[in-house]
N, C-alpha and C. Protein backbone atom coordinates (compact mmCIF):
# COMPACT_ATOMS: atom_id res chain seq x y z
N UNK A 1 119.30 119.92 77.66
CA UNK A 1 119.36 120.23 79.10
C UNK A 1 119.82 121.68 79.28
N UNK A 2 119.00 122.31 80.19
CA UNK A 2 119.60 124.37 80.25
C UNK A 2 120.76 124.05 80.98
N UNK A 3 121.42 125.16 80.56
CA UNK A 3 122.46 124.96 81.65
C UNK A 3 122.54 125.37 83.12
N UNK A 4 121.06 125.88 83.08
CA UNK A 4 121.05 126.20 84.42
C UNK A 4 121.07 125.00 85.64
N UNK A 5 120.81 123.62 84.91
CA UNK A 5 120.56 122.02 85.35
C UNK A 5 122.10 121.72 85.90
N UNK A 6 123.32 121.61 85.56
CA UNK A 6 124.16 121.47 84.74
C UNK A 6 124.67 120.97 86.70
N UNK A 7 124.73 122.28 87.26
CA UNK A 7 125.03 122.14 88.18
C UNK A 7 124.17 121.06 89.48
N UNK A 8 122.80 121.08 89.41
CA UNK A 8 122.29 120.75 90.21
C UNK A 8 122.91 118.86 89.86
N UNK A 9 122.77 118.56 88.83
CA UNK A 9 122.70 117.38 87.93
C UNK A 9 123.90 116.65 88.38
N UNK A 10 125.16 117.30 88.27
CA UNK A 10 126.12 117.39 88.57
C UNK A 10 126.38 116.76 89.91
N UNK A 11 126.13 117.42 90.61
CA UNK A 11 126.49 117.24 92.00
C UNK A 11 125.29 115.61 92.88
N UNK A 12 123.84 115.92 91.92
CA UNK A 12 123.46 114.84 91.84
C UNK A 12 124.11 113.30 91.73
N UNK A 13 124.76 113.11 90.72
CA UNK A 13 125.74 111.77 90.09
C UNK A 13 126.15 111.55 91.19
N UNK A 14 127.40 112.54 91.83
CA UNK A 14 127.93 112.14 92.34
C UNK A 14 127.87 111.72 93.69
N UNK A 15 126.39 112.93 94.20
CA UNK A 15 126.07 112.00 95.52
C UNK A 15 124.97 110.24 95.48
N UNK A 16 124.84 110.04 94.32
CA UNK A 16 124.27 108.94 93.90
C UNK A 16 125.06 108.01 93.80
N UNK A 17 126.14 108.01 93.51
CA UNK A 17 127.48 106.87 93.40
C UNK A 17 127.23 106.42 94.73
N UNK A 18 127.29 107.11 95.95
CA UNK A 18 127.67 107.06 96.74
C UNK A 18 126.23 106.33 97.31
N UNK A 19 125.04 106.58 97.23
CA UNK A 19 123.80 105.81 97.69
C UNK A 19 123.94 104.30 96.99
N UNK A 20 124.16 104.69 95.58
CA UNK A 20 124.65 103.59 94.96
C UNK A 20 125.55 102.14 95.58
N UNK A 21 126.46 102.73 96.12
CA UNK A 21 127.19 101.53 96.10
C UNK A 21 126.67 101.32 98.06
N UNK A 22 126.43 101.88 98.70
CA UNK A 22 125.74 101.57 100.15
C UNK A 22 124.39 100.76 100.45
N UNK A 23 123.69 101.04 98.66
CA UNK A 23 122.52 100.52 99.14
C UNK A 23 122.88 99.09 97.77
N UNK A 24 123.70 98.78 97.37
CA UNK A 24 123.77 97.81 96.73
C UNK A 24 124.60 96.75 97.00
N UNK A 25 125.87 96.76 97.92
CA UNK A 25 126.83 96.30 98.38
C UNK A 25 126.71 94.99 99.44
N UNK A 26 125.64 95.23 99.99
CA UNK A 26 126.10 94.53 101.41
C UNK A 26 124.32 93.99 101.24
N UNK A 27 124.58 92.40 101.51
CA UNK A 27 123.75 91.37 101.66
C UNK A 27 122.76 91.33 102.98
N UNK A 28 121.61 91.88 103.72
CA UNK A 28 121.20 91.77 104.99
C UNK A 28 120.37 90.70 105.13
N UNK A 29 120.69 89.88 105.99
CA UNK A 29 119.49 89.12 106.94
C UNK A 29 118.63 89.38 108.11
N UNK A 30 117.91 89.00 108.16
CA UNK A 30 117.28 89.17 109.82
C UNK A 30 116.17 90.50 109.30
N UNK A 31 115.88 91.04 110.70
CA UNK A 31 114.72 92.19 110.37
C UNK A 31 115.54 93.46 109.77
N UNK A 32 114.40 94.31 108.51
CA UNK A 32 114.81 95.09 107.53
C UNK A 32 114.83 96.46 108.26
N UNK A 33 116.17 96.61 108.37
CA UNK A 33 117.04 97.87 109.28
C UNK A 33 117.82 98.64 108.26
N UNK A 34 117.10 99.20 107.29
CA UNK A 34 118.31 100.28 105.91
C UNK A 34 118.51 101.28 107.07
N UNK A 35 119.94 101.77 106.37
CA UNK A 35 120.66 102.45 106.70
C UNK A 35 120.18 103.56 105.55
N UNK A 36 121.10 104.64 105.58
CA UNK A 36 120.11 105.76 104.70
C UNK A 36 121.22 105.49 103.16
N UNK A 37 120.06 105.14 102.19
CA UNK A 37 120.40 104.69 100.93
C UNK A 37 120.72 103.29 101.00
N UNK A 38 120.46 102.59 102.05
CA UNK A 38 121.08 100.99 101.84
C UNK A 38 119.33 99.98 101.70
N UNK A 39 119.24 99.33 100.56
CA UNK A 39 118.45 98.14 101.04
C UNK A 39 118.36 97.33 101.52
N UNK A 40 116.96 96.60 101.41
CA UNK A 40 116.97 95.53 102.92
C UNK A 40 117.05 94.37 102.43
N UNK A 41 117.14 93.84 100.98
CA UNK A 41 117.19 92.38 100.58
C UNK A 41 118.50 92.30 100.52
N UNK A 42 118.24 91.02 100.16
CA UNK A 42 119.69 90.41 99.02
C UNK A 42 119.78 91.00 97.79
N UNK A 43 120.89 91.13 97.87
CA UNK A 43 121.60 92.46 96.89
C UNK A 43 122.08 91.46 95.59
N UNK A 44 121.67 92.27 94.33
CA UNK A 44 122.89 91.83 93.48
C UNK A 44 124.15 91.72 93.31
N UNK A 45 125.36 91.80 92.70
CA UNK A 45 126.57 91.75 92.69
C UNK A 45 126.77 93.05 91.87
N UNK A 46 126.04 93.36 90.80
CA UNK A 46 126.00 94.56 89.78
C UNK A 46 126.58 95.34 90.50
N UNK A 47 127.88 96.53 90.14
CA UNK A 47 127.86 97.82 90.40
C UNK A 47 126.84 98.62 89.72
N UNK A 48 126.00 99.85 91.12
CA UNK A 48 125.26 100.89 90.67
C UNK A 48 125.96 101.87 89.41
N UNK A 49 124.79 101.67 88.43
CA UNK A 49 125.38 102.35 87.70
C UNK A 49 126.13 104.13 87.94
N UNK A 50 126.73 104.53 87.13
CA UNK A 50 127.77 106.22 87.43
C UNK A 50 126.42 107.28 87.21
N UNK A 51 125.32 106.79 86.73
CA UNK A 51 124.73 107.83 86.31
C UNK A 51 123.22 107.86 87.01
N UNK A 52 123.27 107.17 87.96
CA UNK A 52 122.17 107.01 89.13
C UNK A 52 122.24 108.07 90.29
N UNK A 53 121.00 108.62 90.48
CA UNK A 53 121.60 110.00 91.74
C UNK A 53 120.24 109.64 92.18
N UNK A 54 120.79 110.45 93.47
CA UNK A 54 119.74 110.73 94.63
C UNK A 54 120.59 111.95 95.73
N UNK A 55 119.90 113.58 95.98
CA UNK A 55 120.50 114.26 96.58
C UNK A 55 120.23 114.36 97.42
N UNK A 56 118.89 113.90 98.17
CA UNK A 56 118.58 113.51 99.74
C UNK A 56 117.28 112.09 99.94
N UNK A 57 117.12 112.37 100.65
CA UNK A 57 116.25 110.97 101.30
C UNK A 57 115.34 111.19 102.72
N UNK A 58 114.61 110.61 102.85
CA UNK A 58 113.46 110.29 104.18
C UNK A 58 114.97 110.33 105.22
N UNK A 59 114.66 110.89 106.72
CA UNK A 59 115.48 110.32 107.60
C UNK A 59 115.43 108.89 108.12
N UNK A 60 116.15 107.97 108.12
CA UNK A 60 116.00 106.54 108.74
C UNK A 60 116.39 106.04 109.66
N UNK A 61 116.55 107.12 110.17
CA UNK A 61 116.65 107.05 112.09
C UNK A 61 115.75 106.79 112.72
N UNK A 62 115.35 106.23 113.63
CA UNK A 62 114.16 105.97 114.49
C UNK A 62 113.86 107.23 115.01
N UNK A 63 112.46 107.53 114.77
CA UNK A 63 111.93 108.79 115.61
C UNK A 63 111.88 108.72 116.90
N UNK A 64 112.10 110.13 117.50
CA UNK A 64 112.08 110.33 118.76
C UNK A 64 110.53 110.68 119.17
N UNK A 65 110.24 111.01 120.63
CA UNK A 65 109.16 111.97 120.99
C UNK A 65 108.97 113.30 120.37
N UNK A 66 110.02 113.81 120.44
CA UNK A 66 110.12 115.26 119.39
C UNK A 66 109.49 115.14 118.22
N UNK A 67 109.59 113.97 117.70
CA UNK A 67 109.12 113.93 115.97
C UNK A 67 107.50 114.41 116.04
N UNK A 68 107.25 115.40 114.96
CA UNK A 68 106.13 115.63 115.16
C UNK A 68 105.56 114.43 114.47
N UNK A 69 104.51 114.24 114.67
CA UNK A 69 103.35 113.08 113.95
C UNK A 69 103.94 112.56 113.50
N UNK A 70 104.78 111.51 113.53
CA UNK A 70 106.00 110.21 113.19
C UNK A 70 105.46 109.45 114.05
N UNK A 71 104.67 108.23 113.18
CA UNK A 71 104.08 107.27 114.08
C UNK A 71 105.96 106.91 114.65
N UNK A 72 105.04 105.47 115.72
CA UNK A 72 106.74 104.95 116.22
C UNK A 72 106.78 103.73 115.58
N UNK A 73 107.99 103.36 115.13
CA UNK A 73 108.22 102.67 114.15
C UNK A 73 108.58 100.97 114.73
N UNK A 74 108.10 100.84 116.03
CA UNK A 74 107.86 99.69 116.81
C UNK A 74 106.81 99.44 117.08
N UNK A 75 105.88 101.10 116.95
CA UNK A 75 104.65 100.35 117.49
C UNK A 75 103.78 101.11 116.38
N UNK A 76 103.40 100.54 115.73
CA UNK A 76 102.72 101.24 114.33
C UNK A 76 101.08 101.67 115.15
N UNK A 77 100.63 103.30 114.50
CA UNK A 77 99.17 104.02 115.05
C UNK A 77 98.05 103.26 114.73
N UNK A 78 97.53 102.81 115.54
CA UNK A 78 96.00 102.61 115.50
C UNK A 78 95.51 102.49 114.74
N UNK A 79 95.45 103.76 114.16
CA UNK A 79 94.79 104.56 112.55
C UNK A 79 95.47 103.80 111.18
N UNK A 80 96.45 102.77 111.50
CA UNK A 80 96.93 101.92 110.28
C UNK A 80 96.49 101.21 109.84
N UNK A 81 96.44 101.17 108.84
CA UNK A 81 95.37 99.91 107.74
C UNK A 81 96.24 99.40 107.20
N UNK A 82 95.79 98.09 107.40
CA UNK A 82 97.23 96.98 106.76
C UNK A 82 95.97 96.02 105.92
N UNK A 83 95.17 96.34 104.61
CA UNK A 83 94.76 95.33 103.89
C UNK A 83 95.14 93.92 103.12
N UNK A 84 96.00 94.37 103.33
CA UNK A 84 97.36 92.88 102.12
C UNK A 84 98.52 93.15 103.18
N UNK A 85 98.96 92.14 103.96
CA UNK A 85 100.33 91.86 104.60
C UNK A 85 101.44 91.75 103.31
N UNK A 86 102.48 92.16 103.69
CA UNK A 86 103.29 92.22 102.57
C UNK A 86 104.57 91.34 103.22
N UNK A 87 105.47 90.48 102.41
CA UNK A 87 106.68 90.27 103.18
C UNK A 87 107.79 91.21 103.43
N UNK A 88 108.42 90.67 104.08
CA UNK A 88 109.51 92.26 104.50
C UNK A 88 111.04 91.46 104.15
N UNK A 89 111.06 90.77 104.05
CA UNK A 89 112.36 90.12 104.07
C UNK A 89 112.35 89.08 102.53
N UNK A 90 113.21 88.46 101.93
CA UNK A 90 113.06 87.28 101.31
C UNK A 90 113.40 87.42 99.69
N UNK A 91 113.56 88.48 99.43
CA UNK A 91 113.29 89.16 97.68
C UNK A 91 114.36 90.46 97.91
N UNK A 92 114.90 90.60 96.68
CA UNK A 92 115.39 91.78 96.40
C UNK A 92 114.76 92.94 96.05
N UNK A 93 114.86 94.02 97.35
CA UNK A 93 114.27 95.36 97.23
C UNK A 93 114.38 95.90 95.74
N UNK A 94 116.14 96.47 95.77
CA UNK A 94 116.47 97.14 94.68
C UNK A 94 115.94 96.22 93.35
N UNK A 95 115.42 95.65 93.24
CA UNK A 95 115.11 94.75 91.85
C UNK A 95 113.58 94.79 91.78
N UNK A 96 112.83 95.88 92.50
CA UNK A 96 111.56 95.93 92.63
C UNK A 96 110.93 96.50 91.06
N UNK A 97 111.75 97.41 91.16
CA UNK A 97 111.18 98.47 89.78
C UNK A 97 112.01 98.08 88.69
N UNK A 98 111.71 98.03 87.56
CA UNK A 98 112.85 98.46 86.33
C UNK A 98 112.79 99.53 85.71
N UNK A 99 113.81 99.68 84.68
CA UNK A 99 113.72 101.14 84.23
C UNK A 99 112.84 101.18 83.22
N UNK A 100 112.09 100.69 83.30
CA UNK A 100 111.06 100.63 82.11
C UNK A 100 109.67 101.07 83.10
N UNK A 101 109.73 100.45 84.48
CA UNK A 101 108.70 101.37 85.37
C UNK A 101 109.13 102.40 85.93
N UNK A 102 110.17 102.62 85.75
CA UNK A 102 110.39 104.21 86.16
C UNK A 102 110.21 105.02 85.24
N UNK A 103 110.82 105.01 83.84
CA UNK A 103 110.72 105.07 82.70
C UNK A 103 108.96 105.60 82.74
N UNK A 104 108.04 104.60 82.86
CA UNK A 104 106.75 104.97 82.47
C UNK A 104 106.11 105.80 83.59
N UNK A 105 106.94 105.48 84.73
CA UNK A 105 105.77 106.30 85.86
C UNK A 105 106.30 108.01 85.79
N UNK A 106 108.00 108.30 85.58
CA UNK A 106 107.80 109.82 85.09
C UNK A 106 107.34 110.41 84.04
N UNK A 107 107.33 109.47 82.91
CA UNK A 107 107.19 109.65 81.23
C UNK A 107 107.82 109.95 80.68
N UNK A 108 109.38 109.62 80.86
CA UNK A 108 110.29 109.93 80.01
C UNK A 108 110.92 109.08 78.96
N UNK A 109 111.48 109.88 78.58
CA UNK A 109 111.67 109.52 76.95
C UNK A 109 113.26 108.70 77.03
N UNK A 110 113.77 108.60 78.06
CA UNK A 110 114.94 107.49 78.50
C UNK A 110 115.32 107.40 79.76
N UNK A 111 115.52 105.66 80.09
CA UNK A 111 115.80 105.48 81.46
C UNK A 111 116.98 105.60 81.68
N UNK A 112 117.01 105.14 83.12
CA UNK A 112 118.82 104.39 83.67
C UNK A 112 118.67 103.15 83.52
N UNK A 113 119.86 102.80 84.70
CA UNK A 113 120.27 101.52 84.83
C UNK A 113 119.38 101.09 85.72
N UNK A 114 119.70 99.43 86.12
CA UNK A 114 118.79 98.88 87.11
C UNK A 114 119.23 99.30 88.53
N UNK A 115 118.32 99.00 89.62
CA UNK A 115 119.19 99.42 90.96
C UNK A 115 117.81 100.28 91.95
N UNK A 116 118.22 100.33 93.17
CA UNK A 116 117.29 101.12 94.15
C UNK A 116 117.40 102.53 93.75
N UNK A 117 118.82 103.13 93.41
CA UNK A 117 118.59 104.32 92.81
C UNK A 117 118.80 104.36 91.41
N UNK A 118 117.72 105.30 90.09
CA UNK A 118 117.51 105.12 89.04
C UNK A 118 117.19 106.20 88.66
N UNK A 119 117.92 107.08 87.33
CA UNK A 119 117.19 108.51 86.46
C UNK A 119 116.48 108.32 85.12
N UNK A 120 115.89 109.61 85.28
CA UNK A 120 115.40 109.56 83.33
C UNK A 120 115.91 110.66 83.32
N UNK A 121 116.19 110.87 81.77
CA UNK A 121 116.30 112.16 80.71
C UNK A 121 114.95 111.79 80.05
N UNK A 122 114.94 113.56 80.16
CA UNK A 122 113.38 114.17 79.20
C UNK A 122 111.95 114.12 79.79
N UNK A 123 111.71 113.83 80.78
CA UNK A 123 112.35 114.99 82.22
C UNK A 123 113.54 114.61 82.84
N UNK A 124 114.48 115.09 82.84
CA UNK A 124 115.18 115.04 84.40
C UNK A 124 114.90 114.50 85.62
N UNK A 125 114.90 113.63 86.17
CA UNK A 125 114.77 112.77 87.31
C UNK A 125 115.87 111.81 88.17
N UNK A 126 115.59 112.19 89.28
CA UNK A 126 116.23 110.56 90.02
C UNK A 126 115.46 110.01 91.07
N UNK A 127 115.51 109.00 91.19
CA UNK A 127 114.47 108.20 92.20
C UNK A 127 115.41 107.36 92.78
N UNK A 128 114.80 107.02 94.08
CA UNK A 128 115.43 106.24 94.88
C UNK A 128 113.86 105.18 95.90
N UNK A 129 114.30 103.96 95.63
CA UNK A 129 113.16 102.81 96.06
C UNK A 129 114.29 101.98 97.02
N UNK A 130 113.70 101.51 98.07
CA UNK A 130 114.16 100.59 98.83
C UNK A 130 112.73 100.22 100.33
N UNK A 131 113.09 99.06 101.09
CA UNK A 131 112.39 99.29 102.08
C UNK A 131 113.44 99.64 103.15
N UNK A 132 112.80 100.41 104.22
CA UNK A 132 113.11 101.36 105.06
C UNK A 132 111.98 101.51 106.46
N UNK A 133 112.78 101.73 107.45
CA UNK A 133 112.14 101.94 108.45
C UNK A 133 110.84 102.78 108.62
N UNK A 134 109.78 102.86 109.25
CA UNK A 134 108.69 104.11 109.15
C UNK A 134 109.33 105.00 109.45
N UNK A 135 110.23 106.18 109.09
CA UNK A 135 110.91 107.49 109.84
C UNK A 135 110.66 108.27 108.49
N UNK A 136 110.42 109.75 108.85
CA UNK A 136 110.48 110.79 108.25
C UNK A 136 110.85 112.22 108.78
N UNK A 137 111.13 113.05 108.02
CA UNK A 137 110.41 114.36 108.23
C UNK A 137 109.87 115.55 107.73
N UNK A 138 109.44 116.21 108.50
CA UNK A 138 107.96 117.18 108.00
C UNK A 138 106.73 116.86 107.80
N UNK A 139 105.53 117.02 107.30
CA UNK A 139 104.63 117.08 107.57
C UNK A 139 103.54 116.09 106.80
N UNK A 140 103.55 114.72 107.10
CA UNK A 140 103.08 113.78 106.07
C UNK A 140 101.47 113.53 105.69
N UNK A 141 101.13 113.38 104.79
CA UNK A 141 99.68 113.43 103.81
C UNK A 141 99.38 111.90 103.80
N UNK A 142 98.72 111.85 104.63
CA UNK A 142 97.94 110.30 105.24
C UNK A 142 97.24 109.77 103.88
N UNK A 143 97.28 108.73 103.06
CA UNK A 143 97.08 108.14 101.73
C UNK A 143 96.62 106.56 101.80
N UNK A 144 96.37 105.85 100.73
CA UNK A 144 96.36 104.66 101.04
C UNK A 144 96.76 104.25 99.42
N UNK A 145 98.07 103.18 99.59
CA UNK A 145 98.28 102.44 98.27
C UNK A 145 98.16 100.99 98.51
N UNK A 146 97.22 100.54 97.50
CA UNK A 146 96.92 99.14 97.82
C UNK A 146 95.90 98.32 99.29
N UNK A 147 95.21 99.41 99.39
CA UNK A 147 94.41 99.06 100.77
C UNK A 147 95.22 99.64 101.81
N UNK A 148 96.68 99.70 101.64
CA UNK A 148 97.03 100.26 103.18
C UNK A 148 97.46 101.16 103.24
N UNK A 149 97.69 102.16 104.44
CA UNK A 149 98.20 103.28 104.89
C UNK A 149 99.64 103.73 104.09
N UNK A 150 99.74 104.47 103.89
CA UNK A 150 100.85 104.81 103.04
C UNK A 150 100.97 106.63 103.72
N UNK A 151 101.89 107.28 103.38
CA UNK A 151 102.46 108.74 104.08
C UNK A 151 103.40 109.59 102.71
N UNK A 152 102.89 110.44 102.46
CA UNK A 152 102.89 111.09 101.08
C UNK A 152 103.96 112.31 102.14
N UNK A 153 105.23 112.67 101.99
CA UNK A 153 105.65 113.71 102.37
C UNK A 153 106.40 114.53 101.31
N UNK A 154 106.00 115.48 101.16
CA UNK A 154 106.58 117.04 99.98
C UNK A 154 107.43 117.47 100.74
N UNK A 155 108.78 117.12 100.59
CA UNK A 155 110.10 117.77 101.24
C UNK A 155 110.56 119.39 100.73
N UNK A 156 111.03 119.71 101.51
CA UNK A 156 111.25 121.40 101.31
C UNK A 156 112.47 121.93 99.73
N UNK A 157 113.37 120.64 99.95
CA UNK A 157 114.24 121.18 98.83
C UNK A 157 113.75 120.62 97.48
N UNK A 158 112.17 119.98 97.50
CA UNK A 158 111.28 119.88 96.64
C UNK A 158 111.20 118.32 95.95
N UNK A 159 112.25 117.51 96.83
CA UNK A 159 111.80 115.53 96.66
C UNK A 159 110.11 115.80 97.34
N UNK A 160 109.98 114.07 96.48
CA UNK A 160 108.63 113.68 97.36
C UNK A 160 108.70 112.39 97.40
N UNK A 161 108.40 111.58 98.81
CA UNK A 161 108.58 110.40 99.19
C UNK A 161 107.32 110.33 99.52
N UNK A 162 106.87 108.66 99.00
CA UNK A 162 105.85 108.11 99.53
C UNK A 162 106.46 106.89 100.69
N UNK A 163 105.85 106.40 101.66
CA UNK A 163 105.67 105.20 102.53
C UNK A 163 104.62 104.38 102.38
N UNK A 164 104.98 103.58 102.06
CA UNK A 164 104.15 102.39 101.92
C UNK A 164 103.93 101.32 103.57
N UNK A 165 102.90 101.43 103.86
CA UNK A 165 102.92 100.16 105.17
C UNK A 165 102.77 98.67 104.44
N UNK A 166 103.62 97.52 105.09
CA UNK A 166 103.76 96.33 104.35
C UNK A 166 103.13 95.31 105.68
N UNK A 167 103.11 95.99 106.58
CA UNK A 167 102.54 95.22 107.86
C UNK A 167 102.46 96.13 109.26
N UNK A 168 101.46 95.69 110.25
CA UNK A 168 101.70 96.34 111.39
C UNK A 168 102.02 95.02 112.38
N UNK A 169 103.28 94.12 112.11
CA UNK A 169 103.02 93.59 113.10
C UNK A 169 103.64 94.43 114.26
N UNK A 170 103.72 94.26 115.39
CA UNK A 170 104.37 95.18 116.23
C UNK A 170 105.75 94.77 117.13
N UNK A 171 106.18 93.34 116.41
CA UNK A 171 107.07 92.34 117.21
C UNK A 171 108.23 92.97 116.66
N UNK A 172 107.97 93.59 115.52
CA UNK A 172 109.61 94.19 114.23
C UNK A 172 109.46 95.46 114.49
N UNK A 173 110.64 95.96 114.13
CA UNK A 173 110.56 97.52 113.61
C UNK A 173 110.09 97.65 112.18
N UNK A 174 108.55 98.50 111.88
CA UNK A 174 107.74 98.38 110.93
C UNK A 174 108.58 98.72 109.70
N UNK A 175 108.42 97.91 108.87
CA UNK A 175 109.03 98.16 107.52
C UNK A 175 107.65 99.06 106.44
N UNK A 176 108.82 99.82 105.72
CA UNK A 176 108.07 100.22 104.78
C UNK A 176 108.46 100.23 103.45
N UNK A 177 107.61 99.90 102.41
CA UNK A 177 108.61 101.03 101.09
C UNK A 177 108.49 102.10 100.75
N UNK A 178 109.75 102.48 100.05
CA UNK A 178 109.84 103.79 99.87
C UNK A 178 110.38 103.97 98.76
N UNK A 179 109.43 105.00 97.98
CA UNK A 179 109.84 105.57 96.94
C UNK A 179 110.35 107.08 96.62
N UNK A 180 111.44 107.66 96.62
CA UNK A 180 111.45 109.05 96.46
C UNK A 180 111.69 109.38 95.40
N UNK A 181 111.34 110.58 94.70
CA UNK A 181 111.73 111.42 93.80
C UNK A 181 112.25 112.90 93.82
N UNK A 182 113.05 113.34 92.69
CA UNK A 182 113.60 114.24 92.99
C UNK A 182 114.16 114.86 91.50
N UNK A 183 113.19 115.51 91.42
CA UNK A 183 113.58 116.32 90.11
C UNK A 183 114.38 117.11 89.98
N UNK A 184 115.07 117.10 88.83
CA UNK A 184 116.12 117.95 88.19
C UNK A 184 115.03 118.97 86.96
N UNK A 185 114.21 118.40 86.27
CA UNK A 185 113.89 119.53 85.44
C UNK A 185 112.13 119.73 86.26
N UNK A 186 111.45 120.64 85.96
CA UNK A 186 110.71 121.03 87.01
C UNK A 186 109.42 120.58 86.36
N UNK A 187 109.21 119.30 87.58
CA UNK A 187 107.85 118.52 87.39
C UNK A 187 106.97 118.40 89.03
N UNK A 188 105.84 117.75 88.70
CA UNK A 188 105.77 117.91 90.29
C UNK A 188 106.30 116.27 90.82
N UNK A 189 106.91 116.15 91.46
CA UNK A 189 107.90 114.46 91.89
C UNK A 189 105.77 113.87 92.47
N UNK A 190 105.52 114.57 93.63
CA UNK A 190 104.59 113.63 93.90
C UNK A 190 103.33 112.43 93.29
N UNK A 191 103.07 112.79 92.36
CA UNK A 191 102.18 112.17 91.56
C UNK A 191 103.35 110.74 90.99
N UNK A 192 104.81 110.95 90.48
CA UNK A 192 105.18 109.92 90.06
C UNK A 192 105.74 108.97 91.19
N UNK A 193 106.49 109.85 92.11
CA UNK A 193 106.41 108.76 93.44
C UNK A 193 105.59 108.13 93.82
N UNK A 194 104.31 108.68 93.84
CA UNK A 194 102.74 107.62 94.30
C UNK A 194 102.84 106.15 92.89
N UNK A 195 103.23 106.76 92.25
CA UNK A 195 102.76 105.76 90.70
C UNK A 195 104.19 104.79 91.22
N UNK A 196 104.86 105.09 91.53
CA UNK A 196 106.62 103.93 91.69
C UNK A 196 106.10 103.64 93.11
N UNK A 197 105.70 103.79 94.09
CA UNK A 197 105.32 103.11 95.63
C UNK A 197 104.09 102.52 94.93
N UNK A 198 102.90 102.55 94.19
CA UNK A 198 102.52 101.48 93.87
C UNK A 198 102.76 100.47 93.46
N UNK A 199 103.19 100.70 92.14
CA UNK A 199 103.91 99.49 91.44
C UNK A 199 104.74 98.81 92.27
N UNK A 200 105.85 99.33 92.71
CA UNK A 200 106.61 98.51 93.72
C UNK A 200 106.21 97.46 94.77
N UNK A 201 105.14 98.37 95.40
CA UNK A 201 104.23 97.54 96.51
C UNK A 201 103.03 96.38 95.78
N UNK A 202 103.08 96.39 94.46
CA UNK A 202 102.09 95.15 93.68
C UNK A 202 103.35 94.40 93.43
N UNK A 203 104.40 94.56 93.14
CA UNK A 203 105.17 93.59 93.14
C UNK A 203 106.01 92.96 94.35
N UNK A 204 105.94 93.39 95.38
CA UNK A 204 106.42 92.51 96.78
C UNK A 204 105.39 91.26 96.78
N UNK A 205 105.71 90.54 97.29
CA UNK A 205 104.88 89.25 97.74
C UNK A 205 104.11 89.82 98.74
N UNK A 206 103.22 89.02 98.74
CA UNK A 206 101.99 88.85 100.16
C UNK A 206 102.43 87.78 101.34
N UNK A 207 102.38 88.71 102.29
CA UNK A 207 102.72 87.72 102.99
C UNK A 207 102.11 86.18 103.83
């Protein structure tokens, strides 16, 4: 690892503890409302492992009018393709991926631990998977994983989050998954985020 990493890496861990134990802690029922870094299933008991990071994330606030092109996350666009209904509730988010698919979707040569947030060494990586409200920001790359609408956004401090649509019904606030990445040694995140929002989204149930 250069040491020029040393620092970014660093400060990584430790804001990951902290997604860590928010998005692993607390059990939710009812419709899937994450908080930023928290998932929407039933949680394990496991503490997130010390060496899991994530240094930012999608916003998971409900968009306003201001939001540029942020569908609304009550009333999903027109333009949405929902081929396979997905369930939103019922299964554990964070238990979607293992480190053996994270592992293969960056190509590194060692994983982490289990959990919504997860790294490799050899590249440098951290990822963060959970489902999450439709909210973002900046400027999203209209996609489709698995037949449906999905939202590819390249964040400025250089993560890349995909959205996955799991349904349009319009009675919930639309759930999505989400996969982000966020490199530490310099790869491009988007291509492996698309590869972890797939996989993830073949393993949710149908609804």
């Amino acid at each position: 690892m250069h040491l020029r990493r040393v620092p970014a890496l660093t400060a990584a861990l430790a804001v990951a503890l902290v997604f860590g134990l928010s998005a692993c802690a607390t059990s939710v029922t009812g419709k899937p409302l994450a908080a930023a870094g928290g998932g929407t299933g039933k949680t394990t008991s496991s503490k997130p492992p010390a060496s899991s990071t994530k240094t930012s994330s999608p916003k998971t606030t409900e968009p306003t009018d201001e939001d540029s092109g942020a569908p609304d996350p009550k009333k999903p666009s027109g333009n949405v393709k929902i081929t396979t209904k997905k369930k939103t509730e019922g299964y554990d988010d964070c238990a979607l991926l293992t480190p053996e698919d994270v592992t293969a979707a960056v190509g590194a040569a060692k994983g982490g631990e289990p959990g919504c947030v997860q790294s490799t060494e050899e590249p440098y990586t951290v990822v963060l998977f959970m489902l999450s409200p439709l909210s973002y920001e900046g400027e999203p790359r209209t996609i489709e994983v698995g037949g449906n609408t999905a939202y590819e956004i390249r964040e400025s401090g250089g993560d890349c989050t995909v959205l996955v649509m799991l349904t349009d019904d319009s009675s919930e606030v639309t759930p999505a998954f989400m996969a982000s990445v966020t490199p530490i040694d310099e790869i491009d995140p988007c291509p492996v985020a698309l590869k972890l929002a797939t996989k993830g989204f073949e393993k949710i149930p149908n609804a």
